[in-house]
C-alpha atoms as a PDB file:
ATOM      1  CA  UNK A   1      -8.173 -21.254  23.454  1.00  0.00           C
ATOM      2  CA  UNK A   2      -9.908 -17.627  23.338  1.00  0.00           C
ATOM      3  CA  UNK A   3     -12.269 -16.565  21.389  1.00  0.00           C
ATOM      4  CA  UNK A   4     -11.448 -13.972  18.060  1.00  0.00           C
ATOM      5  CA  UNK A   5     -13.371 -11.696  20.482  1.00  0.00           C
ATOM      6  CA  UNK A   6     -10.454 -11.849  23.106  1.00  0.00           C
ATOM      7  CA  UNK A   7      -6.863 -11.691  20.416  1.00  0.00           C
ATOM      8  CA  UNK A   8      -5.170  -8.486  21.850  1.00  0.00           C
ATOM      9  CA  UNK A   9      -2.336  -8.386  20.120  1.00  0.00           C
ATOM     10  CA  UNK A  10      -1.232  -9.814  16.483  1.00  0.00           C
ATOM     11  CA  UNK A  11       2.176 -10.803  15.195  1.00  0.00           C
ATOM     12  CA  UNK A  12       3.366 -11.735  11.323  1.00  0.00           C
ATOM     13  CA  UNK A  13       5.852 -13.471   9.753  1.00  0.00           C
ATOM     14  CA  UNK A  14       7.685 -11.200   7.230  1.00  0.00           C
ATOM     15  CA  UNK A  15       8.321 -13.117   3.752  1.00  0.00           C
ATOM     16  CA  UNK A  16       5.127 -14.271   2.360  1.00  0.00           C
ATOM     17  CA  UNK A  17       2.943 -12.876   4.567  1.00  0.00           C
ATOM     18  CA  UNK A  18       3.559  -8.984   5.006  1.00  0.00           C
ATOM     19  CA  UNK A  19       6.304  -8.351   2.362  1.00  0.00           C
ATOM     20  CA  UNK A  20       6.388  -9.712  -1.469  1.00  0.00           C
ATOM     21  CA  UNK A  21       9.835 -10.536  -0.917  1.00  0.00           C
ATOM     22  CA  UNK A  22      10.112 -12.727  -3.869  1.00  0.00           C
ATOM     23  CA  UNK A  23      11.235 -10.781  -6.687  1.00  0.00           C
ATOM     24  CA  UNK A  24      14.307  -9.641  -5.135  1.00  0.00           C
ATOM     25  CA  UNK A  25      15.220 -13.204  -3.812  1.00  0.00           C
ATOM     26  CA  UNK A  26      14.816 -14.470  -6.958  1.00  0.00           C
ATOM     27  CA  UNK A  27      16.767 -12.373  -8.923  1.00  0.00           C
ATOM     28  CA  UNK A  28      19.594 -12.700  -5.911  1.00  0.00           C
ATOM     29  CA  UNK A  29      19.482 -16.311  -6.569  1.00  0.00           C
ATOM     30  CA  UNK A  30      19.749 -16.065 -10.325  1.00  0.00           C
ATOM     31  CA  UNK A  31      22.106 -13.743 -10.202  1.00  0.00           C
ATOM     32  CA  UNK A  32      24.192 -16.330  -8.001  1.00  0.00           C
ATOM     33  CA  UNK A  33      23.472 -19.111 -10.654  1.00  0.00           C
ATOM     34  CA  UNK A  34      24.891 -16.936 -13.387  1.00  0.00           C
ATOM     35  CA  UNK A  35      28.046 -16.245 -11.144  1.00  0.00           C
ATOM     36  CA  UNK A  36      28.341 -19.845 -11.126  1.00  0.00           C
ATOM     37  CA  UNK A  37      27.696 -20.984 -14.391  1.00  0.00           C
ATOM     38  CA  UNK A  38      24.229 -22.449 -13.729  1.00  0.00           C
ATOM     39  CA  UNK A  39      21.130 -22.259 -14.919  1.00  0.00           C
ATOM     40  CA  UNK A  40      18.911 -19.721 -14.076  1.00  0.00           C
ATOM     41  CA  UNK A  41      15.221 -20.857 -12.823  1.00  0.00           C
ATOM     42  CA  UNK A  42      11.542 -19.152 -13.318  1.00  0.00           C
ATOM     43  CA  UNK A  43      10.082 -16.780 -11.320  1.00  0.00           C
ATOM     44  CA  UNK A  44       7.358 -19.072  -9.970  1.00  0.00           C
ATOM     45  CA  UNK A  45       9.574 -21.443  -9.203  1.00  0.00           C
ATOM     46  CA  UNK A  46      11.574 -19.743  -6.988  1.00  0.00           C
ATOM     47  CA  UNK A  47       8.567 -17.912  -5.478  1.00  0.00           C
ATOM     48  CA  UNK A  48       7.194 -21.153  -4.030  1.00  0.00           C
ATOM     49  CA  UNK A  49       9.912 -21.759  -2.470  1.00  0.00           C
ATOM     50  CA  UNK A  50      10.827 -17.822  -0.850  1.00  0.00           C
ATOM     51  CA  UNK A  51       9.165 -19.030   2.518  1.00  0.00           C
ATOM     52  CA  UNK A  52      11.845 -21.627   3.036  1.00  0.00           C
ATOM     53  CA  UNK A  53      14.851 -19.467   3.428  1.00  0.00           C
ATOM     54  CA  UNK A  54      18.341 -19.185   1.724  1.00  0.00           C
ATOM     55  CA  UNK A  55      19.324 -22.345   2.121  1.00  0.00           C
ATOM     56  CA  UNK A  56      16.412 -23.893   0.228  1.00  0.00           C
ATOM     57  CA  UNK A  57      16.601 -21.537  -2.318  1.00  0.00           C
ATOM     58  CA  UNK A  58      20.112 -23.381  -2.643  1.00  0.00           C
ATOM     59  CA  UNK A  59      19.036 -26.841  -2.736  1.00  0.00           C
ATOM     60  CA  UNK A  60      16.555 -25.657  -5.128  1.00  0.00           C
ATOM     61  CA  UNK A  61      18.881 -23.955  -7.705  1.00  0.00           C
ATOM     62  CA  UNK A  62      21.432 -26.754  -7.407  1.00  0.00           C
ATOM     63  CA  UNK A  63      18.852 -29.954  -7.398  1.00  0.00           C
ATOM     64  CA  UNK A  64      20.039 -30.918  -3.756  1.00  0.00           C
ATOM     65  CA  UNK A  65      23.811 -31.719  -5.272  1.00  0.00           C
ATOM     66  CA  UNK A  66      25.824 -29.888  -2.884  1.00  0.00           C
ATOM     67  CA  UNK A  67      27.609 -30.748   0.271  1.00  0.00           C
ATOM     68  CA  UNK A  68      26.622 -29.681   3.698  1.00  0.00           C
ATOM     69  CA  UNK A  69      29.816 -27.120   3.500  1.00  0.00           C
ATOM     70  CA  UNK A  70      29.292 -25.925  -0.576  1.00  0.00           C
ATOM     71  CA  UNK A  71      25.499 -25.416   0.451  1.00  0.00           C
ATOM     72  CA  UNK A  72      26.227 -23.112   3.421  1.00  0.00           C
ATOM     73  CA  UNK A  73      29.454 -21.331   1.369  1.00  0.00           C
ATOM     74  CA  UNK A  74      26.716 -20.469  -1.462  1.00  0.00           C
ATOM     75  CA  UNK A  75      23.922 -19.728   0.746  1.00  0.00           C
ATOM     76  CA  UNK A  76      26.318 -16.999   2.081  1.00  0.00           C
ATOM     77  CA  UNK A  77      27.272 -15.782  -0.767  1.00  0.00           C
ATOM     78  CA  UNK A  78      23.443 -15.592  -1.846  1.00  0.00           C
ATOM     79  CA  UNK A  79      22.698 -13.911   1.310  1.00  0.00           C
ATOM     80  CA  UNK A  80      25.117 -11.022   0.516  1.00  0.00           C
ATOM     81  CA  UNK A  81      23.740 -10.564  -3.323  1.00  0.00           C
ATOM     82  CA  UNK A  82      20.451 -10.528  -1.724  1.00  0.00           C
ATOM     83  CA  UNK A  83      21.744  -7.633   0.560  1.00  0.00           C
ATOM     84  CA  UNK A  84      22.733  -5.371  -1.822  1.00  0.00           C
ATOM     85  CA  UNK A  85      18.927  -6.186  -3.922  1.00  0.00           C
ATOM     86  CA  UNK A  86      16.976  -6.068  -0.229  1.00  0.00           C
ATOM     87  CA  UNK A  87      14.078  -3.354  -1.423  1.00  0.00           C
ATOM     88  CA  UNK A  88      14.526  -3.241  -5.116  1.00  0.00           C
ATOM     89  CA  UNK A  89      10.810  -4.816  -5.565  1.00  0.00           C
ATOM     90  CA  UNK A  90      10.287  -5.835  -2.448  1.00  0.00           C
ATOM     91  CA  UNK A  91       6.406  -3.786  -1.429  1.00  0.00           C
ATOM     92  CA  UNK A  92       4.007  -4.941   0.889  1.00  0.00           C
ATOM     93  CA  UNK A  93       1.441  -7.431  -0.263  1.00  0.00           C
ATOM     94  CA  UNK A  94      -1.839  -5.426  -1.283  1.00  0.00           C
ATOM     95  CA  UNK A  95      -4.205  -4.676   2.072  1.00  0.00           C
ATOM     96  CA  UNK A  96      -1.544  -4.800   4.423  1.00  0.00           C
ATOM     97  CA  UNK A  97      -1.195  -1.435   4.960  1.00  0.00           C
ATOM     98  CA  UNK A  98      -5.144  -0.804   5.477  1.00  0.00           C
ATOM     99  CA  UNK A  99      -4.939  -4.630   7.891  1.00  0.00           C
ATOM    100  CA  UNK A 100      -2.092  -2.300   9.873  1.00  0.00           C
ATOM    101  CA  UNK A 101      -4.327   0.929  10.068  1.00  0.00           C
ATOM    102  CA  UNK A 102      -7.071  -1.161  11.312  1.00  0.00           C
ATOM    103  CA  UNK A 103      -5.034  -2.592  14.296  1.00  0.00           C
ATOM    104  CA  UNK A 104      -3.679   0.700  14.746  1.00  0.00           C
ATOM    105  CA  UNK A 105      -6.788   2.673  15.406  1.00  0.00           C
ATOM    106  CA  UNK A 106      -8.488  -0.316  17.542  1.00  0.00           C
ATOM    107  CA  UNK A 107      -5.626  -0.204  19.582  1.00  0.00           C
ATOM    108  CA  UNK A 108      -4.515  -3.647  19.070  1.00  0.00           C
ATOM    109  CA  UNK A 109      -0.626  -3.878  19.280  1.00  0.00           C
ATOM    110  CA  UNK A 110       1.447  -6.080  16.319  1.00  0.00           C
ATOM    111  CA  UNK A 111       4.851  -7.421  15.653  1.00  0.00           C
ATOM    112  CA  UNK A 112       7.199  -9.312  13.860  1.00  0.00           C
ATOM    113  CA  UNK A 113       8.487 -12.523  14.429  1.00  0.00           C
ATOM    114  CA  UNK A 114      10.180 -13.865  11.037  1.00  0.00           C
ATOM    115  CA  UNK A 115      13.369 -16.346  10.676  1.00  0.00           C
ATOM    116  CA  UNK A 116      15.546 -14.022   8.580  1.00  0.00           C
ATOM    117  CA  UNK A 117      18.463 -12.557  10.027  1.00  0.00           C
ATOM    118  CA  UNK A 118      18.121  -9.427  11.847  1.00  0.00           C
ATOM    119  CA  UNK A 119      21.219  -7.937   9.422  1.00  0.00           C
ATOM    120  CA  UNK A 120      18.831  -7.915   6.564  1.00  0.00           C
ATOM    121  CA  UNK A 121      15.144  -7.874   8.736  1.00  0.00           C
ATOM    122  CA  UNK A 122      15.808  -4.398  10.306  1.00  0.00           C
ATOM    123  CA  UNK A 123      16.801  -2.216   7.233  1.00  0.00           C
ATOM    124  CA  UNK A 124      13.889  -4.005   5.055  1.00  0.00           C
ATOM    125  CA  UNK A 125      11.566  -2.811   7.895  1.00  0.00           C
ATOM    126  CA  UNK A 126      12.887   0.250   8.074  1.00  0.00           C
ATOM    127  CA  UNK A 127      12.920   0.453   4.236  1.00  0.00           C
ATOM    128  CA  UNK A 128       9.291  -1.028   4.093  1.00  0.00           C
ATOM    129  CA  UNK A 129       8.453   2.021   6.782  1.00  0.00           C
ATOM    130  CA  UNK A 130       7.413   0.044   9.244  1.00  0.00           C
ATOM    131  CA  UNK A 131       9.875   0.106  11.871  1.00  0.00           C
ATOM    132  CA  UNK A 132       8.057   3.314  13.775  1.00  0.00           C
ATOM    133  CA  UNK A 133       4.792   0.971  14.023  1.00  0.00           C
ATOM    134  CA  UNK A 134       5.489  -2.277  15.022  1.00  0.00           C
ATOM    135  CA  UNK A 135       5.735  -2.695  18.619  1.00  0.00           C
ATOM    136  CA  UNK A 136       8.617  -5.577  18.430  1.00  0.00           C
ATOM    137  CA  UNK A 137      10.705  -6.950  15.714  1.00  0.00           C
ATOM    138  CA  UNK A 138      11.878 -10.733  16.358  1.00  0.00           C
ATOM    139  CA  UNK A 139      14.568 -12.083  13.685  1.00  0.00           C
ATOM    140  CA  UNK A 140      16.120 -15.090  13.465  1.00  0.00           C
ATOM    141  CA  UNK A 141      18.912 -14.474  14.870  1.00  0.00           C
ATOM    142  CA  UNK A 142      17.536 -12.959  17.884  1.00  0.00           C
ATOM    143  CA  UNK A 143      17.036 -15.920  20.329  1.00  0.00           C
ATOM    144  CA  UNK A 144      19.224 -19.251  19.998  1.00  0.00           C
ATOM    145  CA  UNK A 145      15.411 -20.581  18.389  1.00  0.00           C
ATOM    146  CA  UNK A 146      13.670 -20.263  15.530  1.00  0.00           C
ATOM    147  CA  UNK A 147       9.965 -21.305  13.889  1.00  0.00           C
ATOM    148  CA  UNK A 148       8.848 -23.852  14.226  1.00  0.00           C
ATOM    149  CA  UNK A 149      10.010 -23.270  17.901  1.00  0.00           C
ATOM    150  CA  UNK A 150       7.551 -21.692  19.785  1.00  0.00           C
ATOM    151  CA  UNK A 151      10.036 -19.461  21.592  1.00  0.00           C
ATOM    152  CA  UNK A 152      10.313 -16.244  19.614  1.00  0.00           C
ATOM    153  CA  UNK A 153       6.741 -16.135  19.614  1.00  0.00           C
ATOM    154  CA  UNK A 154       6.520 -16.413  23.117  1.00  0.00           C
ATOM    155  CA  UNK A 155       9.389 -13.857  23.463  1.00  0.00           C
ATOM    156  CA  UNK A 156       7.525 -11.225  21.322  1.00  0.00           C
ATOM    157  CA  UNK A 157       4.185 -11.786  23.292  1.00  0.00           C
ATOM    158  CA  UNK A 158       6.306 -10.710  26.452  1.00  0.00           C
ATOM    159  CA  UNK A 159       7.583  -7.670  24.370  1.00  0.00           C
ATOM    160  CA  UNK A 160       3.944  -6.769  23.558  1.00  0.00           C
ATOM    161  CA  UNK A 161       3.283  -7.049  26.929  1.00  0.00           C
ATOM    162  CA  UNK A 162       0.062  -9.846  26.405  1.00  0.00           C
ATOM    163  CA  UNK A 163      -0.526 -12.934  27.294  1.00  0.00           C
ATOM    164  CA  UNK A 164       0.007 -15.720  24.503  1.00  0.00           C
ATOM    165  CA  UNK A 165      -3.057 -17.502  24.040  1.00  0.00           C
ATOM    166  CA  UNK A 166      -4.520 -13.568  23.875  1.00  0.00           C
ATOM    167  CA  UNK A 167      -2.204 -13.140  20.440  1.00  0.00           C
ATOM    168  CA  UNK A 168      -3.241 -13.936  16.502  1.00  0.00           C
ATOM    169  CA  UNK A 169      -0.133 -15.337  14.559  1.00  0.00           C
ATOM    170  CA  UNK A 170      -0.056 -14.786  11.084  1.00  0.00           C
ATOM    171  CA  UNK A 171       2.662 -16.575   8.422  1.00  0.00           C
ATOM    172  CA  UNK A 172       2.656 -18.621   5.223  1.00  0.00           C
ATOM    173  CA  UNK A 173       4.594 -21.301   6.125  1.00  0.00           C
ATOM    174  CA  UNK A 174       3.613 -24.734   8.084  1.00  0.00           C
ATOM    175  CA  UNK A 175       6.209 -23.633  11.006  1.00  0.00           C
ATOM    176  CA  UNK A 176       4.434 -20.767  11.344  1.00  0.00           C
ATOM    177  CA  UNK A 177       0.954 -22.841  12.598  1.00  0.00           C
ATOM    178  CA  UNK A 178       3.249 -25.309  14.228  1.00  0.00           C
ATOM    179  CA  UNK A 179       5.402 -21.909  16.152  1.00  0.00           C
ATOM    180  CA  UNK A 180       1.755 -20.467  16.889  1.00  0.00           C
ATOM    181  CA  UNK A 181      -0.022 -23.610  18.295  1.00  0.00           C
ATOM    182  CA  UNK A 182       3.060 -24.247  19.926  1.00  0.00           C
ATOM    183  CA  UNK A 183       3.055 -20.758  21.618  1.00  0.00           C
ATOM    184  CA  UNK A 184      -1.095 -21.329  22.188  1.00  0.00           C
ATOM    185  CA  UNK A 185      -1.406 -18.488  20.200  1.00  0.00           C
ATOM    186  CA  UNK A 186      -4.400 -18.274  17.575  1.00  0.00           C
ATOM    187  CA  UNK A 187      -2.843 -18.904  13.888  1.00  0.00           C
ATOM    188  CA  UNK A 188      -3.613 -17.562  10.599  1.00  0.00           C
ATOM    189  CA  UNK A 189      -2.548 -18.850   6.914  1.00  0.00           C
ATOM    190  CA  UNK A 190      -1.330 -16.254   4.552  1.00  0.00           C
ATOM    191  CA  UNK A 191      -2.843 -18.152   1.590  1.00  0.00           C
ATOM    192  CA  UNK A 192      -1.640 -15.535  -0.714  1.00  0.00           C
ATOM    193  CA  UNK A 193       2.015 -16.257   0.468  1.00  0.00           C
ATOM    194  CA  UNK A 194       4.444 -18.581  -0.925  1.00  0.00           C
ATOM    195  CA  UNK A 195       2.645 -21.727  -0.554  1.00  0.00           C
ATOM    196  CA  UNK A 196       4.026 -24.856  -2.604  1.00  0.00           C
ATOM    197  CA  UNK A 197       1.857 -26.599  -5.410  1.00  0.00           C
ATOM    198  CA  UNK A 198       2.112 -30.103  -2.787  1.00  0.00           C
ATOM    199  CA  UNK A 199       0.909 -27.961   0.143  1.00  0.00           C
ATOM    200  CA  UNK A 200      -2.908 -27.759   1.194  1.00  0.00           C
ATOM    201  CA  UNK A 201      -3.032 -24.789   3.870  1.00  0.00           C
ATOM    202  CA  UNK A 202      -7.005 -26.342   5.689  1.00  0.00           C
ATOM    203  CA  UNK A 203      -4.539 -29.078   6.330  1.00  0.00           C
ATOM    204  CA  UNK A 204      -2.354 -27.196   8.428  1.00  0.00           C
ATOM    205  CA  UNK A 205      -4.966 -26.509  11.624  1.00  0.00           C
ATOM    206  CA  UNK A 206      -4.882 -22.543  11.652  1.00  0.00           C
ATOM    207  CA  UNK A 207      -8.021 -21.267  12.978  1.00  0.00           C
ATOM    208  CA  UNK A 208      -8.632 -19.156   9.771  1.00  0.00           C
ATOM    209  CA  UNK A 209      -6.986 -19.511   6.731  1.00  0.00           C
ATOM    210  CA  UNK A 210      -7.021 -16.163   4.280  1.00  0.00           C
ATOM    211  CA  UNK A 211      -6.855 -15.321   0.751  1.00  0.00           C
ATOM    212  CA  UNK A 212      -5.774 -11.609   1.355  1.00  0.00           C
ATOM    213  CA  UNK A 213      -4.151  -9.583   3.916  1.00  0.00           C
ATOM    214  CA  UNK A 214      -7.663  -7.760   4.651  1.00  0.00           C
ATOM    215  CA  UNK A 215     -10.015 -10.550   5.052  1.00  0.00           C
ATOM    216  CA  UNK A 216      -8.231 -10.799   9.341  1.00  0.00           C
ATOM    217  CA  UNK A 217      -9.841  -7.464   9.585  1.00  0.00           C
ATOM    218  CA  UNK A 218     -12.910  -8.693   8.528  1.00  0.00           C
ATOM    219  CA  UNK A 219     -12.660 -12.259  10.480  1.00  0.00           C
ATOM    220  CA  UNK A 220     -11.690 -10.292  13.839  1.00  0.00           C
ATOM    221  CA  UNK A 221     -14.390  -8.017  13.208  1.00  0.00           C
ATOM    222  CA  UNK A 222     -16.868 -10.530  12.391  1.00  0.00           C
ATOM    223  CA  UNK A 223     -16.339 -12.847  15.558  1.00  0.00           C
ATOM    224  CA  UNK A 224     -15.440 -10.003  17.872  1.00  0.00           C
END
């Protein structure tokens, strides 16, 4: 594996890791309770759980009751609230935006590689103003796999023209390290994302693990 010293390029998951998505998927999924008569569930609760995706926000809300058919039905029903509530408070987590500057002006190209759909990944970039800076945007949609696959990460190295095991992956979630050590790319743990109260992130073998967005400019900095 390289060194920090040699990472040319770094990619992020989305939810979790560059983008408080929480709030508004929350509220989406509340919103789809009360349509249905259900109980509506905490903040916090939900939040731990963001990282998952739609249809474990569904399982979630209904305590696993549902069918393999009602769970999909609802998740696309919650997907299409969740539309309409996309950027509402949705912001980037705090230091992101001076993490992106930094890569910017050392010339170090990033990405995104995240397992939402691309119908509701590109206009949240674009709302987020980040579609004019990131060199490649890779949804969930976009290649027949997903995370924990290796494949769109290998897929968005190509984009960035680099080599794999020269890129940093960044994400909140366990597939993330598994999609990045899978792709023999270096792997970082967004410890301020949506982690769950059973989950221990040193557990998951990143090479760093991070309590804010900033501290990879300081870890690339400090071991380049």
């Amino acid at each position: 594996m390289p060194s920090p010293s040699q990472v040319r390029a770094v990619l992020f998951d989305l939810d979790g890791t560059l983008a408080d998505t929480a709030p508004d998927m929350s509220d989406s999924l509340n919103e789809l309770l009360e349509r249905h008569d259900r109980p509506t569930l905490d903040y916090q609760q939900v939040r731990k759980h963001t990282s998952q995706g739609g249809l474990a926000l569904i399982k979630l809300g209904y305590n696993g009751t549902l069918d393999a058919d009602e769970t999909l039905q609802l998740r696309d029903e919650f997907l299409q609230i969740y539309a309409r509530r996309l950027h509402d408070k949705t912001s980037l987590f705090p230091g992101v935006l001076a993490l992106l500057d930094h890569l910017d002006e050392a010339g170090l190209p990033w990405g995104i590689v995240t397992n939402k759909p691309g119908w509701l990944t590109e206009p949240l970039v674009e709302k987020l103003e980040l579609a004019p800076r990131t060199r490649c945007t890779i949804s969930g949609d976009s290649l027949p796999e997903r995370k924990p696959r290796p494949e769109p990460l290998s897929r968005a190295a190509d984009l960035l023209c680099v080599d794999p095991v020269e890129c940093l992956y960044m994400g909140d979630d366990p597939r993330d390290i598994q999609a990045g050590k899978a792709a023999c790319m270096k792997t970082a743990v967004a410890a301020y994302g949506y982690i769950q109260d059973h989950q221990d992130p040193h557990d998951w073998g990143a090479d760093v693990v991070l309590d804010t967005a900033l501290e990879l400019r300081d870890w690339l900095s400090q071991h380049g």
